[in-house]
Protein backbone atom coordinates (compact mmCIF):
# COMPACT_ATOMS: atom_id res chain seq x y z
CA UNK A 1 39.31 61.09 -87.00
CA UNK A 2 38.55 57.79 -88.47
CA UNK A 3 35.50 57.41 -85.60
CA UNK A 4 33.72 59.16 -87.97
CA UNK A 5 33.93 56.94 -90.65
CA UNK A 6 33.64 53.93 -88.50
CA UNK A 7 30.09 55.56 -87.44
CA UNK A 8 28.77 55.99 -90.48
CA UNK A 9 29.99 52.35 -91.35
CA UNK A 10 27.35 51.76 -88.13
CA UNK A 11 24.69 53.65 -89.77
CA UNK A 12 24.99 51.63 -92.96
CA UNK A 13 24.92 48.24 -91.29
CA UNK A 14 21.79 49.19 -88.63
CA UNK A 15 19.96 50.67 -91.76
CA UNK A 16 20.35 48.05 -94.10
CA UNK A 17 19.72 45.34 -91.09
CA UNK A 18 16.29 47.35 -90.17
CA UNK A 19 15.11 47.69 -93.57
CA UNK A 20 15.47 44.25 -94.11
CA UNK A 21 13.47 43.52 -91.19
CA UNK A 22 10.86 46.08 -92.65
CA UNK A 23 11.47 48.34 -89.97
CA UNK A 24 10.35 52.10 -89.91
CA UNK A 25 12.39 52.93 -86.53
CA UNK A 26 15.71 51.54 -84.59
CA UNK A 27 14.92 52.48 -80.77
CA UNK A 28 18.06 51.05 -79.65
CA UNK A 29 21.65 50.08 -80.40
CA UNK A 30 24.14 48.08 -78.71
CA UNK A 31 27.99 48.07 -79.85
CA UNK A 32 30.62 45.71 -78.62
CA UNK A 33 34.20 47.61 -79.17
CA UNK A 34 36.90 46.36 -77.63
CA UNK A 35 39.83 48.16 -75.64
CA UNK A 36 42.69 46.96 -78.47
CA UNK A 37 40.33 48.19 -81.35
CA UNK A 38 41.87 52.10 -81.52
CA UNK A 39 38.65 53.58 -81.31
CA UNK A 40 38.44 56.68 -78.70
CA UNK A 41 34.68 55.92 -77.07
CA UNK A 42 33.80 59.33 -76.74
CA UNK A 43 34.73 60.34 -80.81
CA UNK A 44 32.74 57.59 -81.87
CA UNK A 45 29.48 58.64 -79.88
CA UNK A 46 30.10 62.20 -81.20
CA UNK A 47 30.14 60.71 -84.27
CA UNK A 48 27.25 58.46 -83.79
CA UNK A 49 24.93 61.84 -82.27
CA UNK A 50 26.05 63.23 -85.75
CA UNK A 51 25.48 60.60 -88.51
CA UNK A 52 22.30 59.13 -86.65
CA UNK A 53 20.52 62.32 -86.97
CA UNK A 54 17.75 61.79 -89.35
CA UNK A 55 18.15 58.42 -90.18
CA UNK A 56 15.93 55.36 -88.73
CA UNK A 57 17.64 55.48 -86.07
CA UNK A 58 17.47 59.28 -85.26
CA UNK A 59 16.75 59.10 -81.65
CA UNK A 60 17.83 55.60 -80.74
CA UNK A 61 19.53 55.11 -77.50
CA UNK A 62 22.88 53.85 -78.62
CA UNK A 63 24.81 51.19 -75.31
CA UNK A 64 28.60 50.66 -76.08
CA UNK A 65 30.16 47.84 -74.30
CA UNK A 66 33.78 47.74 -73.93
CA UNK A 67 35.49 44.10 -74.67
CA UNK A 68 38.67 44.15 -72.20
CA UNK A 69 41.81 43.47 -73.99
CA UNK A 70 43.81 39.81 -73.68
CA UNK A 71 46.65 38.45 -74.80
CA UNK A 72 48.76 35.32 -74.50
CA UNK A 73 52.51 35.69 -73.57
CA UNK A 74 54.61 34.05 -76.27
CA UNK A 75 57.98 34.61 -73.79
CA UNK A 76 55.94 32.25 -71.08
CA UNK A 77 52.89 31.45 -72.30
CA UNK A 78 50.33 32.82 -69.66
CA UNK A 79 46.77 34.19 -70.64
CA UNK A 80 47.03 37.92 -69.70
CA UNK A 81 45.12 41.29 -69.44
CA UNK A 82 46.60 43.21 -71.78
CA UNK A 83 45.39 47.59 -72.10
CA UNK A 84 47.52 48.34 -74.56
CA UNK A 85 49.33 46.77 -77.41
CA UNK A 86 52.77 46.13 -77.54
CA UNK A 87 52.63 45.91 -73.33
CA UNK A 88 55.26 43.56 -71.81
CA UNK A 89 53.51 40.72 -69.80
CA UNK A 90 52.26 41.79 -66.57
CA UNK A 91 53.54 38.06 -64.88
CA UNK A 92 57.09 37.62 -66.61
CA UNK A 93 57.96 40.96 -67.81
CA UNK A 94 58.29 39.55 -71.51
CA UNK A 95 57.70 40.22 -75.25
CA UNK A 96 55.71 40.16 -77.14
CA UNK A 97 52.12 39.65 -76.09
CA UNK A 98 49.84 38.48 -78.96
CA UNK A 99 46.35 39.93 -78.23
CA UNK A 100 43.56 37.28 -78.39
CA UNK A 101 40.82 39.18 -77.34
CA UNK A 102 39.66 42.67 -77.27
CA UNK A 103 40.21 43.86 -80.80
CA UNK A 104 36.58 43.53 -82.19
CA UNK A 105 34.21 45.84 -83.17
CA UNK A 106 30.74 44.79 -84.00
CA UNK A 107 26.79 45.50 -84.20
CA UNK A 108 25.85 43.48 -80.97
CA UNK A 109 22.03 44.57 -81.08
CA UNK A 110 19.52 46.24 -82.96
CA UNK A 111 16.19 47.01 -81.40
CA UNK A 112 13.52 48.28 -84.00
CA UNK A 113 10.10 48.83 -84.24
């Protein structure tokens, strides 16, 4: 279960972040994870309930925002939704989509006190 890893990557980046900002608490977290990125939301917050425990941000409300996947067509060319990789276009049918959109996974916001 790599959501594991990918939260404690989390817990590195919002501790080093509020330290550096001489924080002694982080009350809230907001994460930005798109629907291309392979990350299953619900193993990453069990995995974020786990690794936040005593840390700064041990009680911190945590807000994940889900980035909706897009892609361009390279058979036609159109700008299209795309929920999976590797989907055929949903207006011509073709192959292969190149995602442009939905892949990232970042830190969006850090609230500390």
């Amino acid at each position: 279960m790599h959501e594991m890893a990918l939260a404690e990557s989390i817990l590195n980046i919002v501790e080093e972040t509020a330290r550096n900002q001489g924080a002694v608490r982080v009350t809230e977290l907001r994460l930005e994870i798109g629907e291309l990125a392979n990350v299953e939301i619900e193993a990453l917050q069990f995995g974020l309930e786990v690794v936040l425990r005593n840390s700064l941000a041990a009680g911190a409300q945590v807000e994940i925002l889900t980035i909706p996947g897009q892609g361009q067509c390279l058979e036609c060319g159109a700008m299209v939704p795309l929920s999976a990789r590797y989907d055929p276009c949903p207006q011509c049918g073709g192959y292969p989509v190149r995602p442009t959109g939905g892949q990232e996974m970042r830190v969006k916001d850090i609230l500390v006190e």
